[in-house]
C-alpha atoms as a PDB file:
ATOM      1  CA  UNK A   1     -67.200 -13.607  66.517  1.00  0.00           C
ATOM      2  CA  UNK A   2     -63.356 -13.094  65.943  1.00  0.00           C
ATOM      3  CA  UNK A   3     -61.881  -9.806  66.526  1.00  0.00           C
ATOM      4  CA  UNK A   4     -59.638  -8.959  63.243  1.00  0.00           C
ATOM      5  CA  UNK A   5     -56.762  -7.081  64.314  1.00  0.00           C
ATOM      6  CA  UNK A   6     -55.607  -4.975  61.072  1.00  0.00           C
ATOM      7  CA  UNK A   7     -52.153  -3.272  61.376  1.00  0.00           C
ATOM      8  CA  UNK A   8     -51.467  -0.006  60.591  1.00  0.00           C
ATOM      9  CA  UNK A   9     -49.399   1.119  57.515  1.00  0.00           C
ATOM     10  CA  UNK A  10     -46.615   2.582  60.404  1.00  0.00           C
ATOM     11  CA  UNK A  11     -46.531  -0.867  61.752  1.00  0.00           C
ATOM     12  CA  UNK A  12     -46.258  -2.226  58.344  1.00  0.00           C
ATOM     13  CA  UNK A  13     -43.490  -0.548  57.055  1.00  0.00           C
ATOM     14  CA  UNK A  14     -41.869  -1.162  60.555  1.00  0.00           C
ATOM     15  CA  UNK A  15     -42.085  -4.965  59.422  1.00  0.00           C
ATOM     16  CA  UNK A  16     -41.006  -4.883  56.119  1.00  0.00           C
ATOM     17  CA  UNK A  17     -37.826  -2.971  57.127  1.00  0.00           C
ATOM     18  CA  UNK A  18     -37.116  -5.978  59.947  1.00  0.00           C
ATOM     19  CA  UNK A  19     -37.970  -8.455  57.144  1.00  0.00           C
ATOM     20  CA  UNK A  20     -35.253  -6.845  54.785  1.00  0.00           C
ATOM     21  CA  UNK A  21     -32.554  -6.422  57.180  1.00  0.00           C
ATOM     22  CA  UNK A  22     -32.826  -9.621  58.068  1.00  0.00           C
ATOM     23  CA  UNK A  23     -32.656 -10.875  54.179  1.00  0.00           C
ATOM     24  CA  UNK A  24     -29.504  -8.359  53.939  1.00  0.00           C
ATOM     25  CA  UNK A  25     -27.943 -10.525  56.686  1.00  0.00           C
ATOM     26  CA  UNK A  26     -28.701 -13.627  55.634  1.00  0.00           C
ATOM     27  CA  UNK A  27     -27.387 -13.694  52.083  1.00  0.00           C
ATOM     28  CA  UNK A  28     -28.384 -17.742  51.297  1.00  0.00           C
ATOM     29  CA  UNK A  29     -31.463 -16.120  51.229  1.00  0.00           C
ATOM     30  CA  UNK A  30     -31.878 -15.093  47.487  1.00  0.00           C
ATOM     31  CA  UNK A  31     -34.033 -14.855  45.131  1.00  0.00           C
ATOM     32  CA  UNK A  32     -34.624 -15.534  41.796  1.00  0.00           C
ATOM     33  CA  UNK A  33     -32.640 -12.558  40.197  1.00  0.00           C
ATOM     34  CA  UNK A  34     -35.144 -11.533  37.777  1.00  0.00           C
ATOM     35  CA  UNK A  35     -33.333  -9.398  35.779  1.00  0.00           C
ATOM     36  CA  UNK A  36     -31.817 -11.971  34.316  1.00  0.00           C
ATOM     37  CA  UNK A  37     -34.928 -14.290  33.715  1.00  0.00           C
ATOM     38  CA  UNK A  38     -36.628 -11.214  31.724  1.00  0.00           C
ATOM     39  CA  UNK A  39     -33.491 -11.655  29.465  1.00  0.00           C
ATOM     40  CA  UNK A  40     -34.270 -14.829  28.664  1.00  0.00           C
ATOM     41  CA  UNK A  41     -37.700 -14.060  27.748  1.00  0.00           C
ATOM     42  CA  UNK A  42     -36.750 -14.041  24.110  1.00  0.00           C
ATOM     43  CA  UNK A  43     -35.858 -17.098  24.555  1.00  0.00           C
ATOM     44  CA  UNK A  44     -38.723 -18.580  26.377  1.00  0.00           C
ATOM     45  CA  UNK A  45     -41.250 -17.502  23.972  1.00  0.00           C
ATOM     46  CA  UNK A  46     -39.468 -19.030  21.001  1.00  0.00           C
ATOM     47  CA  UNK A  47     -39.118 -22.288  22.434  1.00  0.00           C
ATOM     48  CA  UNK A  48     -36.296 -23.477  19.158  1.00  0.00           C
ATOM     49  CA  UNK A  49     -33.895 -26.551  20.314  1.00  0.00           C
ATOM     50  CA  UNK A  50     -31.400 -23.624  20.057  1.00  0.00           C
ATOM     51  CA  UNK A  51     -32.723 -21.276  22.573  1.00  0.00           C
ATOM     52  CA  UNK A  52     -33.660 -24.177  25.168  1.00  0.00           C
ATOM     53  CA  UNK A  53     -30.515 -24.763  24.956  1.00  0.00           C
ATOM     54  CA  UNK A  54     -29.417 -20.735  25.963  1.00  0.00           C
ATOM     55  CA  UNK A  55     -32.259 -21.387  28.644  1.00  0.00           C
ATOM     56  CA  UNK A  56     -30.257 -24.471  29.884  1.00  0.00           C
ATOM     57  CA  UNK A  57     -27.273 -22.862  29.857  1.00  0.00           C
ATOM     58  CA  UNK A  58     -28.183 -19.763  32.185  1.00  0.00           C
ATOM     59  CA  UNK A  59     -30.086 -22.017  34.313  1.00  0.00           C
ATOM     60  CA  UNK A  60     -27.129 -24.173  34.810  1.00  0.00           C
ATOM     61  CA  UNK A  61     -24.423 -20.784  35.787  1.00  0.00           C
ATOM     62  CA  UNK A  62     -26.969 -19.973  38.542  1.00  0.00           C
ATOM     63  CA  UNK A  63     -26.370 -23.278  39.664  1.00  0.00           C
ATOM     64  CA  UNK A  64     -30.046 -24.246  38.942  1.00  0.00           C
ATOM     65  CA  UNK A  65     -29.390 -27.131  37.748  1.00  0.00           C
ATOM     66  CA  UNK A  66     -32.601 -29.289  38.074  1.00  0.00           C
ATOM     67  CA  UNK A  67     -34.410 -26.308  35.926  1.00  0.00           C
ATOM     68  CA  UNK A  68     -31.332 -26.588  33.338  1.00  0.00           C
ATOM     69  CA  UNK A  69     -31.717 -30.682  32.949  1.00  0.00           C
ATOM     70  CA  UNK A  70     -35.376 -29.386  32.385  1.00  0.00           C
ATOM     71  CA  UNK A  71     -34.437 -27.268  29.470  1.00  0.00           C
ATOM     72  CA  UNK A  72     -31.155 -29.155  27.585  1.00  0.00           C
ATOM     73  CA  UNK A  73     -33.782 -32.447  27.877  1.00  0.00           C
ATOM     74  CA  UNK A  74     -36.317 -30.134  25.591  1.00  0.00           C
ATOM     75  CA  UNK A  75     -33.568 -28.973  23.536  1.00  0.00           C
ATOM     76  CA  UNK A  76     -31.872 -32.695  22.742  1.00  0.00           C
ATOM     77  CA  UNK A  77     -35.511 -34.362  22.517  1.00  0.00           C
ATOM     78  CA  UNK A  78     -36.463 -30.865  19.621  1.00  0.00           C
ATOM     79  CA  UNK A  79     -33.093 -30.728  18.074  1.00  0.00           C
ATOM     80  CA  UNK A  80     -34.102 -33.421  15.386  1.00  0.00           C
ATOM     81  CA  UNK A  81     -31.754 -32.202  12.214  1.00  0.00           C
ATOM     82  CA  UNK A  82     -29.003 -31.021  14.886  1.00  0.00           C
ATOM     83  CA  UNK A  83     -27.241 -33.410  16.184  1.00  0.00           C
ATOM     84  CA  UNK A  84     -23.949 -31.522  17.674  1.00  0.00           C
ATOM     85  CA  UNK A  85     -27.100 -29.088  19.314  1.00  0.00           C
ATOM     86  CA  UNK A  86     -28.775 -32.704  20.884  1.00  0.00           C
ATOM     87  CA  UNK A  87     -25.376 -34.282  21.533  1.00  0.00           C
ATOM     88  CA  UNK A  88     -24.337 -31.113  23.574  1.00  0.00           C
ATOM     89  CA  UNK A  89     -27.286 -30.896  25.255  1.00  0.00           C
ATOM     90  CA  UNK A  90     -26.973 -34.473  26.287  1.00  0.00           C
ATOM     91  CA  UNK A  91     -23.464 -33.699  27.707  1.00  0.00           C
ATOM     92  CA  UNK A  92     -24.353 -30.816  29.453  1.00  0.00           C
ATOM     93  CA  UNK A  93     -27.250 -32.646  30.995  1.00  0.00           C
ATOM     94  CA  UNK A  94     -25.127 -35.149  32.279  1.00  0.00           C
ATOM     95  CA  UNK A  95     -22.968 -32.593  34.055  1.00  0.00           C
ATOM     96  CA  UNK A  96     -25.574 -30.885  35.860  1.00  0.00           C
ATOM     97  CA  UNK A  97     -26.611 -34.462  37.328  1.00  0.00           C
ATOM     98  CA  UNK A  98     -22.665 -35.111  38.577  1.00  0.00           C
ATOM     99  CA  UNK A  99     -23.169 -31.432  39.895  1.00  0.00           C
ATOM    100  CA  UNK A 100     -26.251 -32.797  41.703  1.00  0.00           C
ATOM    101  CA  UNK A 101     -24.194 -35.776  43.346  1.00  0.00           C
ATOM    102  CA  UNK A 102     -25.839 -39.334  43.426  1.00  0.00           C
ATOM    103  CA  UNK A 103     -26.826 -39.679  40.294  1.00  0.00           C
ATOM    104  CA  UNK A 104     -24.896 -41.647  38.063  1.00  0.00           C
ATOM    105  CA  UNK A 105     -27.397 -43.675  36.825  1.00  0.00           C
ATOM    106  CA  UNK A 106     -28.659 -40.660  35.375  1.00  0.00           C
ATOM    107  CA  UNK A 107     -25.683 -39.141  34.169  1.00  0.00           C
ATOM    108  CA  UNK A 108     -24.825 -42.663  32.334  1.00  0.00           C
ATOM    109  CA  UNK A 109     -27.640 -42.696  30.610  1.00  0.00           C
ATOM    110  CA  UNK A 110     -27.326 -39.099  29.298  1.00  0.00           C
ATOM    111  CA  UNK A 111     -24.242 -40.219  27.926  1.00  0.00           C
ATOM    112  CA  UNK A 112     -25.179 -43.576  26.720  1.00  0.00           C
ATOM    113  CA  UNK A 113     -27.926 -41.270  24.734  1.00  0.00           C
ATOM    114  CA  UNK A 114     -25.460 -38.889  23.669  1.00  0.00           C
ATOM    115  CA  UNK A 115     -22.797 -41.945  22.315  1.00  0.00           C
ATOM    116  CA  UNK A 116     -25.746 -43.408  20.302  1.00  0.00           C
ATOM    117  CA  UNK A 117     -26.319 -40.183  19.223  1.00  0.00           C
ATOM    118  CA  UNK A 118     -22.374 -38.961  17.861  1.00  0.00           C
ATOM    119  CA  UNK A 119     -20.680 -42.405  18.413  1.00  0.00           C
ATOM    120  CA  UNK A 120     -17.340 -41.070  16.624  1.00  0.00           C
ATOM    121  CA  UNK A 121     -17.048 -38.085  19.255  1.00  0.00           C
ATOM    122  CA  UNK A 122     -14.795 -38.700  22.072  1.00  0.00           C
ATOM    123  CA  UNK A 123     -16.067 -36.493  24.899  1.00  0.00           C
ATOM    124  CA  UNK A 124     -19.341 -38.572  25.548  1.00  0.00           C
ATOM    125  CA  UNK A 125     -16.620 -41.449  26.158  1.00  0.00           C
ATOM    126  CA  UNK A 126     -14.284 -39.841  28.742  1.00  0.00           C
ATOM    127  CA  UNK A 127     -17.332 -38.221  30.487  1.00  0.00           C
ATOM    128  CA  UNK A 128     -18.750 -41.918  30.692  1.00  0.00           C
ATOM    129  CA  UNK A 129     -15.112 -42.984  31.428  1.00  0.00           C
ATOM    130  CA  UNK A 130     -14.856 -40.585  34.594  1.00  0.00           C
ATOM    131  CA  UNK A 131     -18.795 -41.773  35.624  1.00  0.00           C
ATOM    132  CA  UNK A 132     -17.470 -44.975  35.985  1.00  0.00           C
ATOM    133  CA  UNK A 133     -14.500 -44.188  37.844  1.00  0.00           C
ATOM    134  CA  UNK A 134     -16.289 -42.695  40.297  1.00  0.00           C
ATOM    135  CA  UNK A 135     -18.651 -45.684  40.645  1.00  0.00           C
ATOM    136  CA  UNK A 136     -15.918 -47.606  40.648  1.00  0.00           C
ATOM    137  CA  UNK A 137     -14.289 -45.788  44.121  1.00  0.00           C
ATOM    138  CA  UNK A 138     -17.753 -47.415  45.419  1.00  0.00           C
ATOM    139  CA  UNK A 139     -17.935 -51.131  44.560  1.00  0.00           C
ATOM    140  CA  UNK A 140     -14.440 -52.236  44.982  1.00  0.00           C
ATOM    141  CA  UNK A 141     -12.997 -51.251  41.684  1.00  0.00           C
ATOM    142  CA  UNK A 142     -15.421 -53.445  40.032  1.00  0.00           C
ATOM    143  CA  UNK A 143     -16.086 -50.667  37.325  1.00  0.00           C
ATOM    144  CA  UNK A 144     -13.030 -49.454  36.677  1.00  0.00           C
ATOM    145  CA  UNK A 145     -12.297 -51.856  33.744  1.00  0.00           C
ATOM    146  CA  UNK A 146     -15.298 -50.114  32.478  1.00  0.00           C
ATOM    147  CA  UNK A 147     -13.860 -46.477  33.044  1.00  0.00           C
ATOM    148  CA  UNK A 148     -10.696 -47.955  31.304  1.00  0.00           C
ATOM    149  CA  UNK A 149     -12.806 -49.034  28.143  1.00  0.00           C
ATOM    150  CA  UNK A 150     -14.414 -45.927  27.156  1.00  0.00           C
ATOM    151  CA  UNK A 151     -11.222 -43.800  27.859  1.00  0.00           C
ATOM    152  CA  UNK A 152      -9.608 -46.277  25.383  1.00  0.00           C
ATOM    153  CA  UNK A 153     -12.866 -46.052  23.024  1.00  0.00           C
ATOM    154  CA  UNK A 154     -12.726 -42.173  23.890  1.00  0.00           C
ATOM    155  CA  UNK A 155      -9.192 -41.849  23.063  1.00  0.00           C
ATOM    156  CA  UNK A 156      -9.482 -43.873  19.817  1.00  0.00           C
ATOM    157  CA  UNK A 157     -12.341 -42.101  18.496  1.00  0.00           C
ATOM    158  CA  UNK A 158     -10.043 -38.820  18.941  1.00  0.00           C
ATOM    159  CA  UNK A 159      -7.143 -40.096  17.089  1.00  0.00           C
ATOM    160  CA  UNK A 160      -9.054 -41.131  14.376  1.00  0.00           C
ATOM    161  CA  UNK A 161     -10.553 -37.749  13.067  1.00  0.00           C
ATOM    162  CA  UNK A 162      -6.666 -36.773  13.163  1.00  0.00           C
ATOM    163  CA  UNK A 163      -6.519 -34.680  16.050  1.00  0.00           C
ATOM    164  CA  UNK A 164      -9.681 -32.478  15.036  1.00  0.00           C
ATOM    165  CA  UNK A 165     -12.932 -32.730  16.269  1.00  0.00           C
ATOM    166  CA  UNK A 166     -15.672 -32.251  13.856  1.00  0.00           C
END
């Protein structure tokens, strides 16, 4: 039969002290700063397009981004009479993937959704514009006569509202 060895609360609390002075010195290891997550419980527990959305957005300033694609995808897939809320949400999800690196694919079709969605807005346009600019840095310039087109289709969308965006 094993022998248990159980430690004794001294030897315990000698542990946890190591344990936190060695979190104190090592300050990539953090956690989840739950203070602010109880904040957003409001907004959890009314899951409306418009406080996914305030989710995404928290997520995305702790540099979570993977959890705030999570939440501006709910919000643009529930914001069915909103469509600034969904187009935004689109956006925003398409930044957190260039945060992410290597995945344009992802971020083009964020923005692809988001141009089908508002085609008269321009920031979709030079969002996709700079996408492809970056892809084109890759594959011997090959897209940057697409990069070109939807900073002209960007630009001319802009113009046309007179200067104001709606």
């Amino acid at each position: 039969m094993k022998t248990v060895i159980k430690p004794t609360y001294e030897q315990l609390e000698k542990q946890l002290k190591e344990l936190q002075t060695e979190l104190d010195g090592r300050p990539e290891l953090t956690f989840h700063p739950m203070q602010r997550i109880n904040s957003l419980r409001t907004y959890i527990d009314e899951p409306t397009p418009e406080n996914m959305f305030q989710v995404g957005l928290e997520y995305e300033k702790m540099g979570q981004t993977a959890s705030a694609i999570g939440f501006f995808h709910q919000c643009a897939e529930r914001a069915l009479h909103n469509d600034v809320l969904g187009y935004e949400a689109l956006l925003r999800m398409s930044l957190c993937y260039q945060k992410q690196g290597g995945r344009k694919a992802h971020e083009k079709i964020a923005l692809s959704h988001a141009i089908s969605l508002l085609p008269d807005r321009p920031e979709a346009y030079y969002l996709m514009s700079s996408v492809c600019e970056r892809q084109g840095r890759e594959d011997n310039f090959v897209r940057w006569f697409d990069a070109y087109m939807f900073a002209c289709i960007g630009e001319e969308m802009g113009l046309n509202d007179g200067d104001e965006i709606p």
